[in-house]
Protein backbone atom coordinates (compact mmCIF):
# COMPACT_ATOMS: atom_id res chain seq x y z
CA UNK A 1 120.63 109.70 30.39
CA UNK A 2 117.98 108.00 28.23
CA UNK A 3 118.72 104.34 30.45
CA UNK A 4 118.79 106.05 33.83
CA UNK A 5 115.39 107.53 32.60
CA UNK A 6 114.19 104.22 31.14
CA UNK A 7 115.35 101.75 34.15
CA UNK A 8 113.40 104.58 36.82
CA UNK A 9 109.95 104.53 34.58
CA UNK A 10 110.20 100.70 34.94
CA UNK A 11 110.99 100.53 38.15
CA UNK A 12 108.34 102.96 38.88
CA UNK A 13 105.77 101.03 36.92
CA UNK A 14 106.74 97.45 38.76
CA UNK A 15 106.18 98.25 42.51
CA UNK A 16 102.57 99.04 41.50
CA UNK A 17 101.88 96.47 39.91
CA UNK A 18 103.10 93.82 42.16
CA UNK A 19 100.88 95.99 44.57
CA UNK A 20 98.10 96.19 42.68
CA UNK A 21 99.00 92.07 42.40
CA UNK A 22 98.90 91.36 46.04
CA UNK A 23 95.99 93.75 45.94
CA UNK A 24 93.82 91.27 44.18
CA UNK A 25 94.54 88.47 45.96
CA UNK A 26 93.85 89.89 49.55
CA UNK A 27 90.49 90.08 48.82
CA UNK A 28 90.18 86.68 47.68
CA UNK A 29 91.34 85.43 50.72
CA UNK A 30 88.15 85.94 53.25
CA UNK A 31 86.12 84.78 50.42
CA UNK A 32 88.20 81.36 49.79
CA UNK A 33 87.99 81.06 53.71
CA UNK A 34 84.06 81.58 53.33
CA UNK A 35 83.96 78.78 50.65
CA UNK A 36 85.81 76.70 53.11
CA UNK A 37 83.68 76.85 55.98
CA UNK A 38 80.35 76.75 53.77
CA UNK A 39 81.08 73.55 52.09
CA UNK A 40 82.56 72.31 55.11
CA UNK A 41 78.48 73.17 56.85
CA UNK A 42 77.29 71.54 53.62
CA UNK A 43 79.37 68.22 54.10
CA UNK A 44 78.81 68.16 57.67
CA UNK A 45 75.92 65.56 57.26
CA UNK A 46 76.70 63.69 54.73
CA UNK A 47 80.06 62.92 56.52
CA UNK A 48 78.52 61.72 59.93
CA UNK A 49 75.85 59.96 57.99
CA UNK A 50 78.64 57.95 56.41
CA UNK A 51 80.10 57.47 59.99
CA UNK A 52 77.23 56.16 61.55
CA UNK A 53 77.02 53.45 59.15
């Protein structure tokens, strides 16, 4: 009885956290995408200045 108990709390206690994982990164996902396209703006210039010689 005490391992049926003991395997069901830590099953209980993993689904959270691997949703409370996935949780964290979601959000860091727009953000990453935002860094992306800002430093791509940034290095817009400096890459056709290098093109045109």
């Amino acid at each position: 009885m005490a391992d049926r108990l003991a395997r069901i709390s830590s099953a209980a206690r993993a689904v959270p956290m691997f949703e409370s994982r996935r949780g964290l990164i979601e959000p860091m996902l727009p953000a990453l995408v935002r860094g992306v396209i800002f430093i791509s703006v940034l290095a817009a210039p400096f890459v056709a200045a290098l093109l045109a010689g």
